[in-house]
C-alpha atoms as a PDB file:
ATOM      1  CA  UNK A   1     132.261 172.984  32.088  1.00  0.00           C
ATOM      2  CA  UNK A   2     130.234 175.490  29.875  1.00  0.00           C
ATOM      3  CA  UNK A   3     129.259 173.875  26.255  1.00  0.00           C
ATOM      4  CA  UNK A   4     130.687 175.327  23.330  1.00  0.00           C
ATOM      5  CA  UNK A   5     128.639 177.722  21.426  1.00  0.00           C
ATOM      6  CA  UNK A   6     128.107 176.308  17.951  1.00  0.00           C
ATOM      7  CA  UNK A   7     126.056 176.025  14.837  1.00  0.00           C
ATOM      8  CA  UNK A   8     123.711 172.480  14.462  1.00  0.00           C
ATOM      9  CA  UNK A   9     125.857 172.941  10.744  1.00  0.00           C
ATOM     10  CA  UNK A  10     128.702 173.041  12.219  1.00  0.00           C
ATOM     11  CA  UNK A  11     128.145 169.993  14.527  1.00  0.00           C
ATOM     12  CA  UNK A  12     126.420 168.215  11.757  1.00  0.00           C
ATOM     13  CA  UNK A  13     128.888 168.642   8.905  1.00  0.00           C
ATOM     14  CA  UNK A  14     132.098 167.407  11.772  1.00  0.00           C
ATOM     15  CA  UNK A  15     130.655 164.223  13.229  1.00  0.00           C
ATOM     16  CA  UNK A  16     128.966 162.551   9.753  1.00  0.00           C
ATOM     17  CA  UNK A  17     132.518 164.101   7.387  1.00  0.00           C
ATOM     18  CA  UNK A  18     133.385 162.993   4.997  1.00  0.00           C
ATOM     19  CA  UNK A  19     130.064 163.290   2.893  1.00  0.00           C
ATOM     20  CA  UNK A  20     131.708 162.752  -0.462  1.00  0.00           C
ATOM     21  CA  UNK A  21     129.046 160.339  -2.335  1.00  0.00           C
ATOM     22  CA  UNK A  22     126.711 159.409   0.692  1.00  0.00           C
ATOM     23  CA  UNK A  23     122.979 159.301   0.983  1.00  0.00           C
ATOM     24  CA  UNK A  24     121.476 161.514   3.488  1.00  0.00           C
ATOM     25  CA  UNK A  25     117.900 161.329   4.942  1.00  0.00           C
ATOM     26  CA  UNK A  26     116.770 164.849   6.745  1.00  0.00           C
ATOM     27  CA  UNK A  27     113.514 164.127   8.393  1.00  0.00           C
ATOM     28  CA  UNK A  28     111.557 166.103   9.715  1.00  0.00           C
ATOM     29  CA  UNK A  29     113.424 168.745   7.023  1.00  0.00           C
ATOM     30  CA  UNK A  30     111.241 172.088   6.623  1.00  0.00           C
ATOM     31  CA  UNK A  31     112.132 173.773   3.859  1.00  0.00           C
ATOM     32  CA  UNK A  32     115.431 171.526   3.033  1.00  0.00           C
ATOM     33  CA  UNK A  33     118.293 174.245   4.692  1.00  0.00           C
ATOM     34  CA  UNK A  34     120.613 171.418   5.176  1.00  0.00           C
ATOM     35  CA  UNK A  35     120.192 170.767   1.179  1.00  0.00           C
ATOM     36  CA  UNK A  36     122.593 173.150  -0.007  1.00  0.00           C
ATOM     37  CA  UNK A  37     125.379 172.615   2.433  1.00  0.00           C
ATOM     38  CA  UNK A  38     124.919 168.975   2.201  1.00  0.00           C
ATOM     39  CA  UNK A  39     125.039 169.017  -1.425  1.00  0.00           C
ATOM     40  CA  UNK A  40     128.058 171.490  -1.488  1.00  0.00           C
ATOM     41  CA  UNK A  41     129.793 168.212   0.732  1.00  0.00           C
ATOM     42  CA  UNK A  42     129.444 165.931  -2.029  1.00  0.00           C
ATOM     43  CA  UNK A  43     126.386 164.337  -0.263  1.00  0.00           C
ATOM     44  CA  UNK A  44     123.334 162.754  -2.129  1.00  0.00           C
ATOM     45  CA  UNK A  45     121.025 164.599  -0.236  1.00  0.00           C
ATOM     46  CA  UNK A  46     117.157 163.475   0.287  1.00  0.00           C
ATOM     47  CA  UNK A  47     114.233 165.596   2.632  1.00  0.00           C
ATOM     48  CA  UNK A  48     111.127 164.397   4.242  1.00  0.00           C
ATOM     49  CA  UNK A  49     108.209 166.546   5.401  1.00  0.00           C
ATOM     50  CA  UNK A  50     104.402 165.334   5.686  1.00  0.00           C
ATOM     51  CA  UNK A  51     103.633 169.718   6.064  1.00  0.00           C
ATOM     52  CA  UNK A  52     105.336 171.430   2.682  1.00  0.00           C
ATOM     53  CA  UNK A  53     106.206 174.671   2.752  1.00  0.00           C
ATOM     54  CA  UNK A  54     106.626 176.883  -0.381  1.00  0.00           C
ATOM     55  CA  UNK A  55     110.447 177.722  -1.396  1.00  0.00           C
ATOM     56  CA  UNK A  56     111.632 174.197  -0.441  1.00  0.00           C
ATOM     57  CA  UNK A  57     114.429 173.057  -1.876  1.00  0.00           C
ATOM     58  CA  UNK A  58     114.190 170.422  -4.779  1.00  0.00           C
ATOM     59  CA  UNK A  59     114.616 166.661  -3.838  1.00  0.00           C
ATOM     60  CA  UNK A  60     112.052 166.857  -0.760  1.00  0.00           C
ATOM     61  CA  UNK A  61     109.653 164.070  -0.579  1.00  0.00           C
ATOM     62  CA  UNK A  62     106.081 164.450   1.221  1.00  0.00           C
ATOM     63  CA  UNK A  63     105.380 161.800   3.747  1.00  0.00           C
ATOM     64  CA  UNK A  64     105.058 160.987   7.466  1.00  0.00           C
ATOM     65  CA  UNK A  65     107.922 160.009   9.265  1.00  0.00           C
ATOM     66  CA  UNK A  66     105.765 157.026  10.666  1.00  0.00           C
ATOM     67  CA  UNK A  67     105.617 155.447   7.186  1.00  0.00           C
ATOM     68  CA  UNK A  68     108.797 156.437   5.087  1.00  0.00           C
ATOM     69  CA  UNK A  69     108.345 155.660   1.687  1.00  0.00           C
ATOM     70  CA  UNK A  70     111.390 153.795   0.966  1.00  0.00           C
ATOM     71  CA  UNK A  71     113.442 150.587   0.970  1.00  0.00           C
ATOM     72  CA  UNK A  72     114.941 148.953   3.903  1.00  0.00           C
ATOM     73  CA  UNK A  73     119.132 150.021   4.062  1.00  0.00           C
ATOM     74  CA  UNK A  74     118.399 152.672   1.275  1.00  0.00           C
ATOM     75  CA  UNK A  75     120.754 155.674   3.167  1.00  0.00           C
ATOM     76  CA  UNK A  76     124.149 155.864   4.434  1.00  0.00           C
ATOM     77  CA  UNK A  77     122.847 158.656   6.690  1.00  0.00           C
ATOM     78  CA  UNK A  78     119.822 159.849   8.540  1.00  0.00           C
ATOM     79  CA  UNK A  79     119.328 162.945  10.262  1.00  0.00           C
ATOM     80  CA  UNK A  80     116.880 164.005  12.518  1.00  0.00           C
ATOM     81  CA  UNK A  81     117.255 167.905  13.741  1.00  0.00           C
ATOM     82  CA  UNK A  82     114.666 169.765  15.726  1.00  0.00           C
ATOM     83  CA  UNK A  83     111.901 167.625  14.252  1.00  0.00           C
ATOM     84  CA  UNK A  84     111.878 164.718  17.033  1.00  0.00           C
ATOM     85  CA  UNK A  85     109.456 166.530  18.997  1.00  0.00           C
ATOM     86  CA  UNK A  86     107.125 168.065  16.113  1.00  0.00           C
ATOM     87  CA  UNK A  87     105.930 164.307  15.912  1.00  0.00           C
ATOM     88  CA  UNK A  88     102.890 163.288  17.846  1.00  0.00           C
ATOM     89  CA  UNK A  89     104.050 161.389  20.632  1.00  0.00           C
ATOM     90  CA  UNK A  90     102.090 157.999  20.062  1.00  0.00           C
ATOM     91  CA  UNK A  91     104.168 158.238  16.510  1.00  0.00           C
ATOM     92  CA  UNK A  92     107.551 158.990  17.838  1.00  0.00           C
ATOM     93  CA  UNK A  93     108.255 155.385  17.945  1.00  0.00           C
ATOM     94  CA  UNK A  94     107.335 154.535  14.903  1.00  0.00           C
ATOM     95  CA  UNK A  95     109.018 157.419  13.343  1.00  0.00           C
ATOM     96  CA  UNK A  96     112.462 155.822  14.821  1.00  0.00           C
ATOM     97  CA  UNK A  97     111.656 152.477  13.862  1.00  0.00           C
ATOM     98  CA  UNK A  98     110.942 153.842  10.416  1.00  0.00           C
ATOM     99  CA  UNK A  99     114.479 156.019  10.631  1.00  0.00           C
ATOM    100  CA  UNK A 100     116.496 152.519  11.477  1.00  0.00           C
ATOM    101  CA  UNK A 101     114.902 150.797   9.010  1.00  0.00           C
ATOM    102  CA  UNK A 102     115.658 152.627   6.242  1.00  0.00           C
ATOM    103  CA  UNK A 103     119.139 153.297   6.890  1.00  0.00           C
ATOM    104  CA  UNK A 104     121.814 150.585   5.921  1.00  0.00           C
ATOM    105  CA  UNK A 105     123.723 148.504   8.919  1.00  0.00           C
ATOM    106  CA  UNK A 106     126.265 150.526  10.928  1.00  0.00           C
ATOM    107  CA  UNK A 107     124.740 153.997   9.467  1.00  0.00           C
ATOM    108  CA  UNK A 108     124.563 156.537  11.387  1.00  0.00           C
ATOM    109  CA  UNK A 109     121.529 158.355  12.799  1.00  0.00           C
ATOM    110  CA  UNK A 110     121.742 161.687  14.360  1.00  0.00           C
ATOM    111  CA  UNK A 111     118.921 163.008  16.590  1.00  0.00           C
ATOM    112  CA  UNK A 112     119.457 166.647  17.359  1.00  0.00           C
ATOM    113  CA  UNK A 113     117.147 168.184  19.540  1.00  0.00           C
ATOM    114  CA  UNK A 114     116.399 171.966  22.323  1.00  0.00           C
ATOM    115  CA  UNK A 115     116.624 171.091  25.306  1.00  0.00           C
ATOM    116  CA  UNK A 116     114.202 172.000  27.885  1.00  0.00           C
ATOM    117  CA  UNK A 117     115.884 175.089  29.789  1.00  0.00           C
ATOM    118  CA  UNK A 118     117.776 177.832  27.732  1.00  0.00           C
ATOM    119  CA  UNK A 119     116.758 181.575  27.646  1.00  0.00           C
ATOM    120  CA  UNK A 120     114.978 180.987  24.173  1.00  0.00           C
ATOM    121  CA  UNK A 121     113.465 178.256  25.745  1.00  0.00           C
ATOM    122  CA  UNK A 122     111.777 180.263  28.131  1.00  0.00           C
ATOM    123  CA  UNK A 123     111.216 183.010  25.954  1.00  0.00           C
ATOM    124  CA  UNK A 124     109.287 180.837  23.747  1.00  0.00           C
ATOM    125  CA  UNK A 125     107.577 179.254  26.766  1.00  0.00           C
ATOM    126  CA  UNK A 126     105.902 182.339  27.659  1.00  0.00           C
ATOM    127  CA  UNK A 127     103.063 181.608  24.272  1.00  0.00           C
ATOM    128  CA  UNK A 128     104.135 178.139  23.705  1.00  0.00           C
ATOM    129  CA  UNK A 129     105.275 175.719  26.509  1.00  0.00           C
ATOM    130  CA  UNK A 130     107.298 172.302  24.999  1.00  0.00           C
ATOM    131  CA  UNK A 131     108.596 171.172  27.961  1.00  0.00           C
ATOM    132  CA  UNK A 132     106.292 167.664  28.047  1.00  0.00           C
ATOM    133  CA  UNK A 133     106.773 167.549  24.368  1.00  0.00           C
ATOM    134  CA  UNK A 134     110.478 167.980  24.435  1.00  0.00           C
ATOM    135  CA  UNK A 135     110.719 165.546  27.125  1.00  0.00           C
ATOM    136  CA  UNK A 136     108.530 163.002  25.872  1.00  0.00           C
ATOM    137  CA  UNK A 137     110.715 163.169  22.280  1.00  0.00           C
ATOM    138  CA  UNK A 138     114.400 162.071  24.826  1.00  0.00           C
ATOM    139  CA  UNK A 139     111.991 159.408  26.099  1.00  0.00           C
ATOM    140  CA  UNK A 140     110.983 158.086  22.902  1.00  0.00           C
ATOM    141  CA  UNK A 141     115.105 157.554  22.008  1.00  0.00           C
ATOM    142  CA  UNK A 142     115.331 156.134  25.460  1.00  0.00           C
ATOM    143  CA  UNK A 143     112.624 153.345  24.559  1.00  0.00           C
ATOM    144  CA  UNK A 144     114.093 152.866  21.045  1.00  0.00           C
ATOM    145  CA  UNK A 145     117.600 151.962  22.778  1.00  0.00           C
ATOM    146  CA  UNK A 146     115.698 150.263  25.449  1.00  0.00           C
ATOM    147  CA  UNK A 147     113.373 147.890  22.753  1.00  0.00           C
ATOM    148  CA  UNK A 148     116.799 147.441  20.513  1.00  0.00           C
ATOM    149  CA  UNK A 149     115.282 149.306  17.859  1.00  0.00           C
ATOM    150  CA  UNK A 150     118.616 151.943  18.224  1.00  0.00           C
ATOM    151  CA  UNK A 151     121.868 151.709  19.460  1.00  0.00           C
ATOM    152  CA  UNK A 152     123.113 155.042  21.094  1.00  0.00           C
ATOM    153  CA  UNK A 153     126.786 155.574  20.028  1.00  0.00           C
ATOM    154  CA  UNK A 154     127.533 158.941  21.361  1.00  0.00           C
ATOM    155  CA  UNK A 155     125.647 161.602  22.684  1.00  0.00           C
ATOM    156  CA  UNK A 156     126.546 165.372  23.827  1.00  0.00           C
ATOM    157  CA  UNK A 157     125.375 169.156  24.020  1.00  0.00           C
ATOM    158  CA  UNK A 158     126.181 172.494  22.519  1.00  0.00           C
ATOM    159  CA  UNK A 159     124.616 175.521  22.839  1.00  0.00           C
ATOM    160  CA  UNK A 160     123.445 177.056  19.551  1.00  0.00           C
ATOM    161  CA  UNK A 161     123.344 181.131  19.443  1.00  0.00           C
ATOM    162  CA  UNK A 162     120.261 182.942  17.031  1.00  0.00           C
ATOM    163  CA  UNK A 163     120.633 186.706  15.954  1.00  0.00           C
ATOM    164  CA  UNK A 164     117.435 189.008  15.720  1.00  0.00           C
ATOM    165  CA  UNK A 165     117.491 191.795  14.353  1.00  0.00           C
ATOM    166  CA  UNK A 166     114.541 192.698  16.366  1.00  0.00           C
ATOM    167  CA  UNK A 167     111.368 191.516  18.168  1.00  0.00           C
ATOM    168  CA  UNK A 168     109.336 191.275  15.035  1.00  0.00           C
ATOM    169  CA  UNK A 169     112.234 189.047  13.274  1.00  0.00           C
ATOM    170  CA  UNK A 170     112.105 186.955  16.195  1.00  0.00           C
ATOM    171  CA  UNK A 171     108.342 185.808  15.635  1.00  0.00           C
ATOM    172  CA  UNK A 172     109.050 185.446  12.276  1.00  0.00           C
ATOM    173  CA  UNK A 173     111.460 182.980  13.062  1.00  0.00           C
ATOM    174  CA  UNK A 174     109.579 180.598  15.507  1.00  0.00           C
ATOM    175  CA  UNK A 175     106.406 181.321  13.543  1.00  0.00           C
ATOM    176  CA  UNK A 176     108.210 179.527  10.847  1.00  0.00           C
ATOM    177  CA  UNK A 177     108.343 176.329  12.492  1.00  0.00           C
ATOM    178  CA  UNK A 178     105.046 176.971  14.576  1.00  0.00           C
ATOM    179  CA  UNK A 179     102.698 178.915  13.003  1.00  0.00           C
ATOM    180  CA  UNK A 180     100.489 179.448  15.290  1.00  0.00           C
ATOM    181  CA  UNK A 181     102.838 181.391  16.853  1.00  0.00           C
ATOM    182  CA  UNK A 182     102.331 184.698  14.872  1.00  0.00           C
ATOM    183  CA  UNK A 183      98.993 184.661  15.612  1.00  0.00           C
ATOM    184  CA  UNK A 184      98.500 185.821  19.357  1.00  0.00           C
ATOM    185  CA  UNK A 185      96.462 187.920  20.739  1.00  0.00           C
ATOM    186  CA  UNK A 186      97.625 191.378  21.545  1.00  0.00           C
ATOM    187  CA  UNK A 187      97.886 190.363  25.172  1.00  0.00           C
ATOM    188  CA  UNK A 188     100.283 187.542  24.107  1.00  0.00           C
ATOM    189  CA  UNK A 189     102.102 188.901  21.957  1.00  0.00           C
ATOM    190  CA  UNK A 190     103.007 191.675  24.345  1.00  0.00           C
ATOM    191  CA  UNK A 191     104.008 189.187  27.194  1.00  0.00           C
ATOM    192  CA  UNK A 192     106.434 187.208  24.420  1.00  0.00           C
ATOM    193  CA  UNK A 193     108.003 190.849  23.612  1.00  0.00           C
ATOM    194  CA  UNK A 194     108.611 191.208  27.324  1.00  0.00           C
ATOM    195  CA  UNK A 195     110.242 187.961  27.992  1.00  0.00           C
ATOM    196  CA  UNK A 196     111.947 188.274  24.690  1.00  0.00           C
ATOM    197  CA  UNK A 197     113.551 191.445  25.499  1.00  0.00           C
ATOM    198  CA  UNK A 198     114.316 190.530  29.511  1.00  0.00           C
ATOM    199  CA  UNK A 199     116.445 187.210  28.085  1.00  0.00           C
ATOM    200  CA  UNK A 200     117.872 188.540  25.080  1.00  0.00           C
ATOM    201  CA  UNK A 201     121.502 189.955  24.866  1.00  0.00           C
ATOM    202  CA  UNK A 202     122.893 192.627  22.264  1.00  0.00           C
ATOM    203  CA  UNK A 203     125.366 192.442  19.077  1.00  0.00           C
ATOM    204  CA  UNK A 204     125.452 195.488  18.332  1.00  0.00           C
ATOM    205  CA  UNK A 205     122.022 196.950  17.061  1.00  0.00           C
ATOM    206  CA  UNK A 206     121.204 192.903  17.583  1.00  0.00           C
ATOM    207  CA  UNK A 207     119.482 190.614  19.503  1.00  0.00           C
ATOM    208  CA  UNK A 208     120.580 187.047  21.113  1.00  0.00           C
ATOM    209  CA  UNK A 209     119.291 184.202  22.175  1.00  0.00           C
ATOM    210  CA  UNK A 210     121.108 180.830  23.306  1.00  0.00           C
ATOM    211  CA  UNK A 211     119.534 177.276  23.500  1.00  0.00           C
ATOM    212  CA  UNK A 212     121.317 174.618  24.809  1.00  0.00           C
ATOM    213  CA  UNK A 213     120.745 171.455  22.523  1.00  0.00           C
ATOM    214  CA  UNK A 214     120.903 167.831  22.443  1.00  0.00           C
ATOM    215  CA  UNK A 215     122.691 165.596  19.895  1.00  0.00           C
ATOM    216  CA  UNK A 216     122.021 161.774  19.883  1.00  0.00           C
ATOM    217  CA  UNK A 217     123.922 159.807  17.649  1.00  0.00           C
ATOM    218  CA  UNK A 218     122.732 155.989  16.801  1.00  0.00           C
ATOM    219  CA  UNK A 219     122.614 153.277  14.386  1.00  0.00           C
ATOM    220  CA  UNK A 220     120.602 150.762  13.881  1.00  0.00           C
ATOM    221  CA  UNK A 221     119.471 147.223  15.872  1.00  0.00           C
ATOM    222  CA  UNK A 222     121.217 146.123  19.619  1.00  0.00           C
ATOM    223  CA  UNK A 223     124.471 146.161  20.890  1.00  0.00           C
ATOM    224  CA  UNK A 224     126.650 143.473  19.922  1.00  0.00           C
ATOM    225  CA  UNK A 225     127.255 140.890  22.616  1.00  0.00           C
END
């Protein structure tokens, strides 16, 4: 059976309703684009990012995810999305033992991350290859589970649709989480167009993209019994 096509907002805001008066942690958060939406749930809403950007929105602490700077139990809600594997992978553990320590007993955490394959996947593979990364962030959950540091509660995939409105947009898109991205050589960058524009599909005067993605949901400590 195909997965349904969906936003990571859409999937978020279904499994963790209602939000009314809970406190969310978004790790790995960027520029806080889950604030708003959060916030228009009726969610307390809290970021964490150790690499700032300007424009973030307000309420977004600056930390590693290794060493969260609060107290044990302090949120009814963590969320990890596409951030898992931005972690070095000697502090993915950590990061998780930090993420079930800080939420409060039978909380859910959420872990949504790209899988490997997926034409945006392999577009983006073409300058920037995560598939050990990627790999080595499902492991880490697997060893969290496996230590009793998580309990996995449900998991399940989606595939998630971006909309270019043309090559250039693309790299500013994925230079935003990578920048390193938007700086190839000319050779590179004409390679990326290439496999962009062999994978993508049209919408109108619009480009496509799908990614098939992982979510994870946990809380924290072993099994019962």
């Amino acid at each position: 059976m195909t997965d349904p096509i969906r936003t990571t907002l859409d999937v978020l805001l279904e499994i963790l309703a209602p939000l009314d008066g809970r406190c969310v942690l978004d790790i790995g958060c960027g520029r806080g684009g889950l604030a708003g939406p959060f916030r228009a749930a009726g969610a307390e809403w809290r970021g964490l990012e150790p690499f700032p950007q300007a424009g973030g929105a307000p309420g977004i602490d600056v930390a590693q995810a290794e060493a969260m700077p609060y107290p044990s139990g302090a949120f009814d809600i963590a969320v990890i999305v596409n951030a898992l594997h931005h972690i070095p992978v000697g502090g993915m553990g950590d990061a998780l033992a930090e993420a079930a320590r800080v939420i409060a007993p039978e909380a859910p955490l959420v872990v949504i991350e790209p899988r490997v394959e997926g034409d945006l996947s392999q577009v983006i593979a073409t300058v920037d290859d995560e598939t050990e990364i990627r790999t080595a962030a499902q492991a880490a959950l697997d060893a969290a589970v496996g230590s009793g540091v998580l309990t996995e509660t449900r998991a399940f995939d989606y595939v998630r649709r971006e909309v270019y409105d043309d090559f250039d947009a693309f790299v500013g898109r994925i230079s935003s989480f990578a920048p390193e991205r938007g700086g190839l050589s000319e050779d590179l960058t004409e390679a990326l167009r290439a496999a962009f524009l062999a994978r993508a599909g049209r919408e109108g005067a619009a480009f496509t993209l799908t990614q098939p993605m992982s979510a994870r949901l946990f809380r924290r400590g072993p099994a019962a019994g």
